[in-house]
Structures are given as C-alpha cells and as structure tokens.
Protein backbone atom coordinates (compact mmCIF):
# COMPACT_ATOMS: atom_id res chain seq x y z
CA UNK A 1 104.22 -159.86 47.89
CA UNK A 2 107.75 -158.22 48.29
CA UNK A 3 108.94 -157.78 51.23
CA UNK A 4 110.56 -154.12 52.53
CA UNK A 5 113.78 -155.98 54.14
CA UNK A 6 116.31 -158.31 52.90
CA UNK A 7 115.87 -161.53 53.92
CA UNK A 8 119.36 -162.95 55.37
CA UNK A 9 120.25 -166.31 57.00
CA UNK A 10 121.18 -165.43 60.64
CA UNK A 11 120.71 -168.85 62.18
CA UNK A 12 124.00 -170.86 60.47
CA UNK A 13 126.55 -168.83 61.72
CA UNK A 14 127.45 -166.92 58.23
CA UNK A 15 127.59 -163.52 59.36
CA UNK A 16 125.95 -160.52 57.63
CA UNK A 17 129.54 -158.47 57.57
CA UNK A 18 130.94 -161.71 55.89
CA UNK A 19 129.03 -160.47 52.55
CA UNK A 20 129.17 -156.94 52.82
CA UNK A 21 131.99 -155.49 50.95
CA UNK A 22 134.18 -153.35 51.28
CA UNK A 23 134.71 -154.05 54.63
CA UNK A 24 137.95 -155.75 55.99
CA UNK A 25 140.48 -154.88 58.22
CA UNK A 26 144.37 -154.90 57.72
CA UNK A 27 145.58 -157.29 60.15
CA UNK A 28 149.39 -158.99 61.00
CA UNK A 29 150.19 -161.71 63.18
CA UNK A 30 152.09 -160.00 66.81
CA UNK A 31 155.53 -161.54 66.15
CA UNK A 32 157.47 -159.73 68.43
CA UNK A 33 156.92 -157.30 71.56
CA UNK A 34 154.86 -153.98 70.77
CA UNK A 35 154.81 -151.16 72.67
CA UNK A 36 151.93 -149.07 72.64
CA UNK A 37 150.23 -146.82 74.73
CA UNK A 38 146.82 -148.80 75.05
CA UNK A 39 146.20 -152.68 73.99
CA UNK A 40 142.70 -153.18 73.46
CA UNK A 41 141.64 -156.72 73.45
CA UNK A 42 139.03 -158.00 71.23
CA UNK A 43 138.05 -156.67 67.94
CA UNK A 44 134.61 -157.05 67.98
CA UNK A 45 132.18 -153.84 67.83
CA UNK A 46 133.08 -152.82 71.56
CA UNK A 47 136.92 -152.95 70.67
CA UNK A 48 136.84 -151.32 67.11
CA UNK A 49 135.00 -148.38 68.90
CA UNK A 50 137.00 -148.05 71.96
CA UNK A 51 140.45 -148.53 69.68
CA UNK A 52 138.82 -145.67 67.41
CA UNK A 53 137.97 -143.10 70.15
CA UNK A 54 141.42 -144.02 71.96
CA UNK A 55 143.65 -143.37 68.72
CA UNK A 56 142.47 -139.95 68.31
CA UNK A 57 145.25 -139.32 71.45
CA UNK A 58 146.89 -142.63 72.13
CA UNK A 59 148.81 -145.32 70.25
CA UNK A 60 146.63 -148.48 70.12
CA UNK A 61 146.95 -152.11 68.94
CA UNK A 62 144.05 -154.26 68.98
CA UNK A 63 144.40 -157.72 69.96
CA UNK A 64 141.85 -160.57 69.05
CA UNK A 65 142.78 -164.25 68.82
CA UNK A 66 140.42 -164.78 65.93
CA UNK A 67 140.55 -163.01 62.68
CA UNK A 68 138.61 -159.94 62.14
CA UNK A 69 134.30 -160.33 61.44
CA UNK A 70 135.04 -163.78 63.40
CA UNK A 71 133.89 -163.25 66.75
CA UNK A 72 130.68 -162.06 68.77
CA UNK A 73 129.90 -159.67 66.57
CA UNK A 74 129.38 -161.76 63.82
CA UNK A 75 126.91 -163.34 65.06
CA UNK A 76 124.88 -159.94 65.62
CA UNK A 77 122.05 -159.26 63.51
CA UNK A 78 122.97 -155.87 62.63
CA UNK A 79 120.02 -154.39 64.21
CA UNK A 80 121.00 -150.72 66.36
CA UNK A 81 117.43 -149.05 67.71
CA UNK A 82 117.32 -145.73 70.28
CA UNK A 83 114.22 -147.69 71.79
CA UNK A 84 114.81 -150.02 75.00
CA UNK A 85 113.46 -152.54 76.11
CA UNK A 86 110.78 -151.26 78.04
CA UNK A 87 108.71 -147.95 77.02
CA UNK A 88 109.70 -144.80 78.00
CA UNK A 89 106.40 -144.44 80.51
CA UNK A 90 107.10 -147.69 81.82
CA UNK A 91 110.57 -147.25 82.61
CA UNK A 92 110.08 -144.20 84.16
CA UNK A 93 107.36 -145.75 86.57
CA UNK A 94 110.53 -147.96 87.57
CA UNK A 95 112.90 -145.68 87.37
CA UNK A 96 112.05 -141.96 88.02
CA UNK A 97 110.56 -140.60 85.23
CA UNK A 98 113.99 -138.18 85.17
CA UNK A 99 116.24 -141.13 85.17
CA UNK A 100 114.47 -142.77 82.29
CA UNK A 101 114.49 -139.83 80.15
CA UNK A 102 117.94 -139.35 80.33
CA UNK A 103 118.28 -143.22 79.52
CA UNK A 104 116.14 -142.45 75.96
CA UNK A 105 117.86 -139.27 75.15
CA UNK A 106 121.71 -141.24 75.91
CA UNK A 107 120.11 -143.59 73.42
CA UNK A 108 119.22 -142.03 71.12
CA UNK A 109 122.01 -139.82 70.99
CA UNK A 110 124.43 -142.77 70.69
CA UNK A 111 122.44 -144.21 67.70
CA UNK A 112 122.88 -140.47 66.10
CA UNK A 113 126.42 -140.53 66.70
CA UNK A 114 127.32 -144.25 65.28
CA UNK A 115 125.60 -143.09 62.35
CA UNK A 116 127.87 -139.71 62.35
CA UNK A 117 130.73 -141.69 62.51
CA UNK A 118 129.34 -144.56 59.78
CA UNK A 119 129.22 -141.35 57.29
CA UNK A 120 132.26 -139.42 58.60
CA UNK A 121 134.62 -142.81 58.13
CA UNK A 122 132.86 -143.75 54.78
CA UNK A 123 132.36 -147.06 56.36
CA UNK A 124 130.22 -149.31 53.44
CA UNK A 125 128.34 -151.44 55.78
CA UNK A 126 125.20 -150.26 54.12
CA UNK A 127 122.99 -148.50 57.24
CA UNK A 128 119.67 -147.69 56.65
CA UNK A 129 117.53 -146.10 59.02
CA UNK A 130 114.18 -147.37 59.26
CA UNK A 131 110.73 -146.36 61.50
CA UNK A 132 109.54 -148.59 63.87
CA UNK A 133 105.88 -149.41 64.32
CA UNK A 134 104.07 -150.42 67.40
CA UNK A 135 100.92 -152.01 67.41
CA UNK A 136 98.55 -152.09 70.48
CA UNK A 137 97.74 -154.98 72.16
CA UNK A 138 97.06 -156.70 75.46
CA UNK A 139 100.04 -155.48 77.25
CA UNK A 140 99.85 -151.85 75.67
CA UNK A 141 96.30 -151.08 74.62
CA UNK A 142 95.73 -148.26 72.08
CA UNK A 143 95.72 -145.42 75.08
CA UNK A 144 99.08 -146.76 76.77
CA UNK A 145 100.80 -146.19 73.01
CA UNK A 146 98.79 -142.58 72.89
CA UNK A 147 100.70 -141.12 76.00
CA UNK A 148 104.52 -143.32 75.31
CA UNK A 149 104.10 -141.18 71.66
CA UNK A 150 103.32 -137.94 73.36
CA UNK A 151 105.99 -138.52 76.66
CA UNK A 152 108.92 -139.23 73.08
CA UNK A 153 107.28 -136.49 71.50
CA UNK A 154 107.69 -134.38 74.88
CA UNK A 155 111.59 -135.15 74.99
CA UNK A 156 111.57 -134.22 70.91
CA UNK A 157 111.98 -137.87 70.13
CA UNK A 158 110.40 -139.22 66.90
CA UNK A 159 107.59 -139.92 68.06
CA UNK A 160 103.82 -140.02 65.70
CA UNK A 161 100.45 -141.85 66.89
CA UNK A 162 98.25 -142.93 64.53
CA UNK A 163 94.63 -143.30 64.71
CA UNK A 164 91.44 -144.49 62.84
CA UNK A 165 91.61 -143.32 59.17
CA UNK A 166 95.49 -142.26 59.38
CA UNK A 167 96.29 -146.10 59.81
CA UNK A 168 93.71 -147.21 57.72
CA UNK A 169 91.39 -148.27 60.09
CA UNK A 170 87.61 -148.48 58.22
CA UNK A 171 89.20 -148.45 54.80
CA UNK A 172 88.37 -150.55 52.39
C-alpha cells in the first residue's frame, strides 16, 4: 500500500526545511552598530513574516542568535490548516456564534494569504494543499458533523458531508 504523504522523521530534531532546497537565507555576522528603522528579533516564521510586511515601508534587520532554519521553527511539522481546534458549532456555543465565525473566516483568510505570498515570492518550500476528512465518532456523531459542514458551508467555507453510498458505505 502507498501511502498519499511523505513520510518524514520529525521526532530527531532534523528539520523538514533542512532538506528542502532552495531555501536559505543570506545572513552576516552584526560586527558593528546598525541603524535601522525596526530590529526584529528572531528569525523564525513569526520574524520572517513580520520583517517581510515591515520592509515594504521600513528598514529592517533581523536578529537571531542561531543561524537561520535553526530555531523553533524547525522543529514545526510544516502543517498550516484554516480549521481550529474546536468546530465551528462548538466554538460558537462558547463563544457567540458571531465571534466564532469571524475566528474561521480570519483563519481561513490567513491560510489564503500565506499561500498568496508562498506563490507571489516564488518561495520553493513545496506547499500542497490538501482536504481534510473528519470521521464521526463518540464525541461528534454522524449528525454533529452534518450541521459543522452546513454552518462552513453557510460562511462559504469548504465545506462537503458525505453520506452512505458517497463514502462508500454498503459497497463492496
């Protein structure tokens, strides 16, 4: 049996942007005072994006005591989803269903605009968007996962619920 994903060792500290290539950043030791408008520290994920968005109007250096793919981020598994934690029906019966709404549209429209700016800055760090699946269970039976696809589908969210023969329930 194949499997759909590659399979990558996340668990000895080797980092998935260590083998991706193409990706690097120029770097130079600080030897002497800089001036700059804005010094962001830390060049993990947080930093590269708040140095990018900053530079459009500022002058920025980015300051990280370890070298570049080094840090935090390297240990992250590379994984960016629009979904939170908790279902969108759920949240909202914790939230205000208003409040969580906005959370899932914010969402998602971040995930659409990292990948805007992956393609836009030609970055090679090989995203791939993928579904996601959920399967119903003892915490979120079959009619719980009916009404969170119809509240995403509400807010124009992918959103699809499948159901007897459409997930090949009965087939042989």
């Amino acid at each position: 049996m194949t499997s759909a994903t590659n399979k990558r060792d996340l668990r000895t500290g080797r980092s998935v942007w260590v083998d991706s290539p193409g990706l690097g950043v120029p770097t130079r030791p600080l030897r002497a005072a800089l001036s700059v408008d804005v010094a962001v520290v830390g060049a993990g994920i947080s930093g590269a994006f708040t140095a990018r968005e900053l530079a459009r109007d500022h002058s920025v250096a980015v300051l990280d005591r370890r070298a570049p793919l080094m840090g935090s981020t390297m240990a992250s598994t590379a994984l960016l989803q629009w979904e939170i934690d908790l279902p969108l029906t759920a949240l909202g019966g914790r939230i205000g269903i208003a409040k969580a709404r906005r959370a899932y549209a914010r969402s998602w429209s971040a995930v659409q605009a990292l990948k805007r700016i992956v393609e836009d800055d030609r970055i090679p760090c090989g995203l791939a968007e993928r579904r996601s699946l959920y399967l119903a269970g003892d915490e979120y039976g079959h009619r719980a996962l009916k009404t969170e696809a119809e509240a995403r589908a509400a807010m124009d969210l992918p959103s699809e619920y499948l159901d007897g023969p459409a997930c090949g329930k009965g087939s042989a």
